[in-house]
N, C-alpha and C. Protein backbone atom coordinates (compact mmCIF):
# COMPACT_ATOMS: atom_id res chain seq x y z
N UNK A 1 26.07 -4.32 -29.93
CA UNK A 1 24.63 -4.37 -29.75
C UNK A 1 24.29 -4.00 -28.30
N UNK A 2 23.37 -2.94 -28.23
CA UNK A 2 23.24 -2.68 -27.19
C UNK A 2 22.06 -3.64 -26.20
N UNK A 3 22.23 -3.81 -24.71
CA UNK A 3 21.44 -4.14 -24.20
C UNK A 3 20.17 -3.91 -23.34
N UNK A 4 18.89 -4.08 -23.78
CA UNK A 4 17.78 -3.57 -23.24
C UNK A 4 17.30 -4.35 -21.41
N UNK A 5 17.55 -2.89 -20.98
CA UNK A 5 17.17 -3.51 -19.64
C UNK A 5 16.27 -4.25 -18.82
N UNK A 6 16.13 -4.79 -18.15
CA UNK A 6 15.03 -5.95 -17.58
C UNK A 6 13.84 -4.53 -16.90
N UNK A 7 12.50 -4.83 -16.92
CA UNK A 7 11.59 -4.00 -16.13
C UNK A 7 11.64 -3.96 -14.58
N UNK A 8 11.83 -2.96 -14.26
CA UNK A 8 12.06 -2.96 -12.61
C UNK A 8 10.92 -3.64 -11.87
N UNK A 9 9.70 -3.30 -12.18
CA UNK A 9 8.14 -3.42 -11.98
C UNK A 9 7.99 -5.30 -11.76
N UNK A 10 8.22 -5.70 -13.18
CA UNK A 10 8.15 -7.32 -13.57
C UNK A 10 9.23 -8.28 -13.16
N UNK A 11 10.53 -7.63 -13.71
CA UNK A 11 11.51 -8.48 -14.24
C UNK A 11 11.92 -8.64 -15.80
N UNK A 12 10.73 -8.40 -16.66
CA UNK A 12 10.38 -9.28 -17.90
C UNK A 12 11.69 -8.54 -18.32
N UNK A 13 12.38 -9.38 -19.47
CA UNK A 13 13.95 -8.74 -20.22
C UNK A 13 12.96 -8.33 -21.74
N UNK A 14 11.98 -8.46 -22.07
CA UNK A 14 11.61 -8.23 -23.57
C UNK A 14 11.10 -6.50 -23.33
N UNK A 15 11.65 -5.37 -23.29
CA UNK A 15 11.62 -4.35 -23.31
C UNK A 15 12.10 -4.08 -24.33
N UNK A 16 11.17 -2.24 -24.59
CA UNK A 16 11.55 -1.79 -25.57
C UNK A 16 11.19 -0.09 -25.55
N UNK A 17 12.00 0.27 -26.33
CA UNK A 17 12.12 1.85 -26.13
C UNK A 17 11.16 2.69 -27.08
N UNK A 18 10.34 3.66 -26.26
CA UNK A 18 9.63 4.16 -27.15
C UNK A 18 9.69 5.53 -27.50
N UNK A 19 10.32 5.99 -28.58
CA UNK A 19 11.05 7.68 -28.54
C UNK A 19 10.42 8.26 -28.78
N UNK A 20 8.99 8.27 -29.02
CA UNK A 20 7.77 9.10 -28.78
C UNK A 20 7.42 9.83 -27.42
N UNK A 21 8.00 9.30 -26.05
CA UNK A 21 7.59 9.23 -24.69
C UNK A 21 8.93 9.58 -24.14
N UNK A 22 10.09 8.58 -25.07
CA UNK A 22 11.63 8.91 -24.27
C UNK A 22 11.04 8.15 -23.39
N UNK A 23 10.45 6.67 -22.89
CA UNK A 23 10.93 5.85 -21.98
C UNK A 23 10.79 4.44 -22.07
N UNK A 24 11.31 3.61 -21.89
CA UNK A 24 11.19 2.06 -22.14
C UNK A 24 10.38 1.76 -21.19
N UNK A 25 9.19 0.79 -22.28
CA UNK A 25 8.17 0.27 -21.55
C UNK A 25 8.26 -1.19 -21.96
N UNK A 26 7.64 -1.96 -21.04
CA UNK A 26 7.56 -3.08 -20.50
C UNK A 26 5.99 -3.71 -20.99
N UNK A 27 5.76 -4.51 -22.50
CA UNK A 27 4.84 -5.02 -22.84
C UNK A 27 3.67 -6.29 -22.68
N UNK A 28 4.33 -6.70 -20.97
CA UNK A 28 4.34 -7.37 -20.15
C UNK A 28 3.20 -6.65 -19.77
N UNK A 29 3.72 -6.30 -18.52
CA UNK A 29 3.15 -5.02 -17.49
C UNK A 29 2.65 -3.77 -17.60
N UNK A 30 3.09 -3.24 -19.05
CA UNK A 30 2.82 -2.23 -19.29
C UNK A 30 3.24 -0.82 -18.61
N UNK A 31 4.57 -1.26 -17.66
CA UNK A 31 5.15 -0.19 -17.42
C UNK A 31 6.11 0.40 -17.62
N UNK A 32 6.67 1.82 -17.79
CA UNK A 32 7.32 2.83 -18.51
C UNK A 32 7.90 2.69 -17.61
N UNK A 33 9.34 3.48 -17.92
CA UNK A 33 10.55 3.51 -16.77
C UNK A 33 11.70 4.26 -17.37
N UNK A 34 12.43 4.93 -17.13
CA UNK A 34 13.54 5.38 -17.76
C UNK A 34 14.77 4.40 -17.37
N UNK A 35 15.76 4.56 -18.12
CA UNK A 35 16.67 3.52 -18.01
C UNK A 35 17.27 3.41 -16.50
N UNK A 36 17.64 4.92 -15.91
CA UNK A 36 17.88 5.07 -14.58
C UNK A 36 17.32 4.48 -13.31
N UNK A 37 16.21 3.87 -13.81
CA UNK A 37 15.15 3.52 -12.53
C UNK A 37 15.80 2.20 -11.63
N UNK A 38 15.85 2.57 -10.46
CA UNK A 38 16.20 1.38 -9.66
C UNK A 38 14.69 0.53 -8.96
N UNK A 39 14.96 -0.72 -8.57
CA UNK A 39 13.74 -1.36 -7.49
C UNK A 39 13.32 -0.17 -6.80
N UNK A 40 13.83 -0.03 -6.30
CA UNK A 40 14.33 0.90 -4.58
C UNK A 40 13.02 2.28 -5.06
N UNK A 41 13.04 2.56 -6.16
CA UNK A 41 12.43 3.96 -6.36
C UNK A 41 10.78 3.48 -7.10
N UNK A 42 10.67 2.15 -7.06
CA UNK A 42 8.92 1.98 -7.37
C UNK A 42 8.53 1.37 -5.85
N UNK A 43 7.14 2.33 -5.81
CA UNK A 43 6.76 1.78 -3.91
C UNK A 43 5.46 1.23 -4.77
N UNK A 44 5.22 0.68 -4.17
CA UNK A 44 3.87 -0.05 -3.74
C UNK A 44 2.88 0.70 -2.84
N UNK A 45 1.88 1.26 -3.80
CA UNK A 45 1.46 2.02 -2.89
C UNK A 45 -0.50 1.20 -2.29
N UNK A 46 -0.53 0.05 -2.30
CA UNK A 46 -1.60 -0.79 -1.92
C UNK A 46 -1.56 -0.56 -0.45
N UNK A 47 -2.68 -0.36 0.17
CA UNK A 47 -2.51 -0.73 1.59
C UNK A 47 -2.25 -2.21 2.19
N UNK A 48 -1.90 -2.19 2.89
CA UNK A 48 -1.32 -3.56 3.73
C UNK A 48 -1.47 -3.64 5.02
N UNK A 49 -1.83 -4.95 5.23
CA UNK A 49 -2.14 -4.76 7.00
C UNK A 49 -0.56 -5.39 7.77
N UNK A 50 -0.46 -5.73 8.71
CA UNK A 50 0.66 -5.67 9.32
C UNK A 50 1.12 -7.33 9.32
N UNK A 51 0.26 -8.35 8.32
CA UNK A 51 0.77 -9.27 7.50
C UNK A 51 1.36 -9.45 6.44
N UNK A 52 0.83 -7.70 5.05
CA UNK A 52 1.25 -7.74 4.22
C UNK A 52 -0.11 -8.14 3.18
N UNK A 53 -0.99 -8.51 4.02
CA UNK A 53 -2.15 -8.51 3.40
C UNK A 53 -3.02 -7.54 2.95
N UNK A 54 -3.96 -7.60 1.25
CA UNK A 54 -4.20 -6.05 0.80
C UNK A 54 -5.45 -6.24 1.66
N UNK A 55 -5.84 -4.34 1.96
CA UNK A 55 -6.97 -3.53 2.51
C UNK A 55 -7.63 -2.95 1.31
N UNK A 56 -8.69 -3.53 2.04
CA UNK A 56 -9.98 -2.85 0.61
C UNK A 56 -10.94 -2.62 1.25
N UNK A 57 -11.71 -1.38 0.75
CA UNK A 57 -13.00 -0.76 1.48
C UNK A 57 -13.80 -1.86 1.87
N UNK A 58 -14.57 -1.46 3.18
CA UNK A 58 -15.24 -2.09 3.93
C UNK A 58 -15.15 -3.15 4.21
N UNK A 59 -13.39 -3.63 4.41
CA UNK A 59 -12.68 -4.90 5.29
C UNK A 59 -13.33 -4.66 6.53
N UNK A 60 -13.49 -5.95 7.20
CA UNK A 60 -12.95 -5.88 9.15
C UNK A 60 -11.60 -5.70 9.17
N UNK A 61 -11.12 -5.29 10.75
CA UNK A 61 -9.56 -5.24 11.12
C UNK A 61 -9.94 -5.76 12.59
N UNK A 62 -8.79 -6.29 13.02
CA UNK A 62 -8.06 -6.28 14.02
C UNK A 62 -7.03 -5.81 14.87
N UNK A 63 -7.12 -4.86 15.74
CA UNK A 63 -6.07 -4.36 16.32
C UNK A 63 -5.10 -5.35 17.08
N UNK A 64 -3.79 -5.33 16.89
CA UNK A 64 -3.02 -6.27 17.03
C UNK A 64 -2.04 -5.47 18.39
N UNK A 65 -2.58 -4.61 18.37
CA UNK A 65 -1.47 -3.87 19.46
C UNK A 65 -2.43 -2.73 20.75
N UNK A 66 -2.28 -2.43 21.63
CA UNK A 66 -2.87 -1.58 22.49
C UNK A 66 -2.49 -0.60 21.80
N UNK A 67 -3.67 0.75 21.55
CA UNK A 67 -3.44 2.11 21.12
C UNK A 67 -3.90 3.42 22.22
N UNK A 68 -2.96 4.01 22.20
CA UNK A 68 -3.46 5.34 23.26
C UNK A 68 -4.65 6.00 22.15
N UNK A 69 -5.48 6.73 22.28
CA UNK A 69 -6.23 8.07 21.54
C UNK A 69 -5.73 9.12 21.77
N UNK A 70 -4.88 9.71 20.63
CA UNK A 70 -4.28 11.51 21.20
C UNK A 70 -5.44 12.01 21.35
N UNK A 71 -5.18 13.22 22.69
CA UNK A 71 -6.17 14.20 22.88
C UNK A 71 -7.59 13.43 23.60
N UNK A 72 -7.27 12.07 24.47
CA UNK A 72 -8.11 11.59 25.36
C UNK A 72 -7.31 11.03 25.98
N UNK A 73 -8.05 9.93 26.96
CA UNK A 73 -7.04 8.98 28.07
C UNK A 73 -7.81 7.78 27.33
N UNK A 74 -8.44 7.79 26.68
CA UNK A 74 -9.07 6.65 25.83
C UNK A 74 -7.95 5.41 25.50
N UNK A 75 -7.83 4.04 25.60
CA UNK A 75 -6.86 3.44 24.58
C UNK A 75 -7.43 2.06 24.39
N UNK A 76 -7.09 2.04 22.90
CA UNK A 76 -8.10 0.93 22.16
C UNK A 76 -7.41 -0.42 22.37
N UNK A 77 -8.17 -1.20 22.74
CA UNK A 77 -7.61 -2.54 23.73
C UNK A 77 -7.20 -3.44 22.42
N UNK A 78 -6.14 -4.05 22.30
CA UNK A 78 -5.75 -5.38 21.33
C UNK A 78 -6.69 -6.23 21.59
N UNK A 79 -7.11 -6.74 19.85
CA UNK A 79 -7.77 -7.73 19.52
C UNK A 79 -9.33 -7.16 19.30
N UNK A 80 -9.56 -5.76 19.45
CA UNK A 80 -10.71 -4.83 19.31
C UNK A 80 -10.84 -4.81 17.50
N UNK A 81 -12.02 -5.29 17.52
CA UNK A 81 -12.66 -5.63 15.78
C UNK A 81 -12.84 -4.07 15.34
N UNK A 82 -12.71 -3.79 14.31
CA UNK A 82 -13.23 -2.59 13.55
C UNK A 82 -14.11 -3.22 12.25
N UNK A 83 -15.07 -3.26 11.67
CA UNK A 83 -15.91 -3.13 10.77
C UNK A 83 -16.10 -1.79 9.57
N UNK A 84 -15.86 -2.26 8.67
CA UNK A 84 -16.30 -1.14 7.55
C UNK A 84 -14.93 -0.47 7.10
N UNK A 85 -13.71 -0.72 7.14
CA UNK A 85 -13.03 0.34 7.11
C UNK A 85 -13.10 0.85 6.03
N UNK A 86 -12.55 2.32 5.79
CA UNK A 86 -12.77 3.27 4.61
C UNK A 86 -11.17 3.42 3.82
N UNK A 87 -10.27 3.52 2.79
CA UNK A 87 -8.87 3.61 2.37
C UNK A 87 -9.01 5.49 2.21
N UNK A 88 -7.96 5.50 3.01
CA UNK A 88 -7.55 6.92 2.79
C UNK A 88 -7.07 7.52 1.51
N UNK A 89 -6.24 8.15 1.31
CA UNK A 89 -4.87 8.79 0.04
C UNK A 89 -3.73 8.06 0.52
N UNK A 90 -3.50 8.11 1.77
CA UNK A 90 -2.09 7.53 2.39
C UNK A 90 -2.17 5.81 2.50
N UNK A 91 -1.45 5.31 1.65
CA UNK A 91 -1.61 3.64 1.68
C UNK A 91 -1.10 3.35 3.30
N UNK A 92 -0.94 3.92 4.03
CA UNK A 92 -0.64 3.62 5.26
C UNK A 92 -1.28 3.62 6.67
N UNK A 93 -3.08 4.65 6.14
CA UNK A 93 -3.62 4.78 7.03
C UNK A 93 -5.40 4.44 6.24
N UNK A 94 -5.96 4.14 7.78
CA UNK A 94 -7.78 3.61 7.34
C UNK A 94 -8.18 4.70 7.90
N UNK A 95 -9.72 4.95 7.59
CA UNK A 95 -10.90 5.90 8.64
C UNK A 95 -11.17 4.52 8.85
N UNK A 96 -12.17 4.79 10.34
CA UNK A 96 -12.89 3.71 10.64
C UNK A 96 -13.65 4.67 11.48
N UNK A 97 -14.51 3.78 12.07
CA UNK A 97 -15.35 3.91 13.23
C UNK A 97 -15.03 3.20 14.42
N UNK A 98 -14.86 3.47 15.72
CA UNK A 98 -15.07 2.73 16.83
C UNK A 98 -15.70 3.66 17.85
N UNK A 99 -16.92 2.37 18.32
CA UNK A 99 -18.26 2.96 19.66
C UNK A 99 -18.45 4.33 19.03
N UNK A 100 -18.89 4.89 17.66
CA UNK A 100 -19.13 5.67 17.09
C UNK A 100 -18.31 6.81 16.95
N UNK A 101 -16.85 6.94 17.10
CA UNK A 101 -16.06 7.74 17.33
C UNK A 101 -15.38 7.69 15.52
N UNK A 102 -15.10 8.66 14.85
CA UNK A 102 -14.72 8.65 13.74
C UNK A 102 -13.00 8.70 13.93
N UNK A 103 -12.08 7.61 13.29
CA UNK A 103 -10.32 7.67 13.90
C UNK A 103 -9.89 7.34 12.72
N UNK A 104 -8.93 7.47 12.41
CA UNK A 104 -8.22 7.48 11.38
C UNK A 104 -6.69 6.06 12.47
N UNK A 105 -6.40 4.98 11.99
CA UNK A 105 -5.91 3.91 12.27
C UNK A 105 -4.76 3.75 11.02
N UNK A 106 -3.42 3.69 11.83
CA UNK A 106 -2.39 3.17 10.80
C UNK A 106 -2.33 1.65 10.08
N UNK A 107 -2.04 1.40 9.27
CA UNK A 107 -2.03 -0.07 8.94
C UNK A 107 -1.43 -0.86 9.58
N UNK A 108 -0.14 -0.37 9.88
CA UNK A 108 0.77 -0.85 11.12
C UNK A 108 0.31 -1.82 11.72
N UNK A 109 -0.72 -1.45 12.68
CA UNK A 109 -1.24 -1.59 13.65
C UNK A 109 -2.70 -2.98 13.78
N UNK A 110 -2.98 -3.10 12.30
CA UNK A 110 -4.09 -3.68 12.13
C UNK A 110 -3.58 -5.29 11.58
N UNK A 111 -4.53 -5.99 11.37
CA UNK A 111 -4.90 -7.83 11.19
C UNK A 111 -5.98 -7.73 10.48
N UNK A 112 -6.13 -8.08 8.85
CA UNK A 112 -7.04 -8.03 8.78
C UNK A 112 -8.10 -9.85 8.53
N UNK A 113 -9.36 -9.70 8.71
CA UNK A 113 -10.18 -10.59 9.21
C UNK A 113 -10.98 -10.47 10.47
C-alpha cells in the first residue's frame, strides 16, 4: 500500500491524488503539489516587516535603521514614521511617501505601527 504524502503548505497527511491535474491536493488547504515538492520550494510571498509582521495597504511604518537616498546626500533618520504605505509586486518592497518625495522602502528596514 502505497503512502500518500503529508502537504508541504499544511502538514495535513489526508491527501489525495487527482489524475485529472496529475497533482496531489491537500483538502485542508486546498493546495496542489506534486509529489517532488519540498518546504524549501513554497515562499511566502506576504510582505513582512522586519518583525515578521504582515504589511497591508495604507499601514504606518517605522524606520528602524538610518537610510542613505541613492542619487542625493539625503538620509532618512531611524524612528522616521511613514504613513499610507502602498504594496508593490515584490513582497519585499513598499512605495511610500516621505516630506512629499515618492521612495520605494525595503521591508527590511521597516516596524510596523
Amino acid at each position: 500500500m502505497s503512502q500518500e504524502p503529508k502537504c508541504p503548505k499544511c502538514g495535513m497527511e489526508n491527501t489525495y491524488y487527482d489524475s485529472s491535474i496529475e497533482l496531489w491536493v491537500c483538502p485542508e488547504c486546498s493546495h496542489e503539489f506534486s509529489n517532488n515538492v519540498t518546504d524549501e520550494q513554497i515562499q511566502d510571498l506576504t510582505p513582512r516587516d522586519s518583525n515578521g509582521a504582515e504589511l497591508m495597504d495604507g499601514d504606518s511604518v517605522t524606520l528602524i535603521k538610518d537610510l542613505k537616498v541613492r542619487g542625493s546626500s539625503q538620509v532618512l533618520k531611524r524612528g522616521t514614521k511613514v504613513k499610507s504605505i502602498r504594496l508593490t509586486d515584490d513582497p519585499e518592497e513598499v512605495d511610500c511617501k516621505i516630506e512629499g518625495t515618492a521612495m520605494v522602502l525595503k521591508t527590511c528596514y521597516l516596524k510596523k505601527g
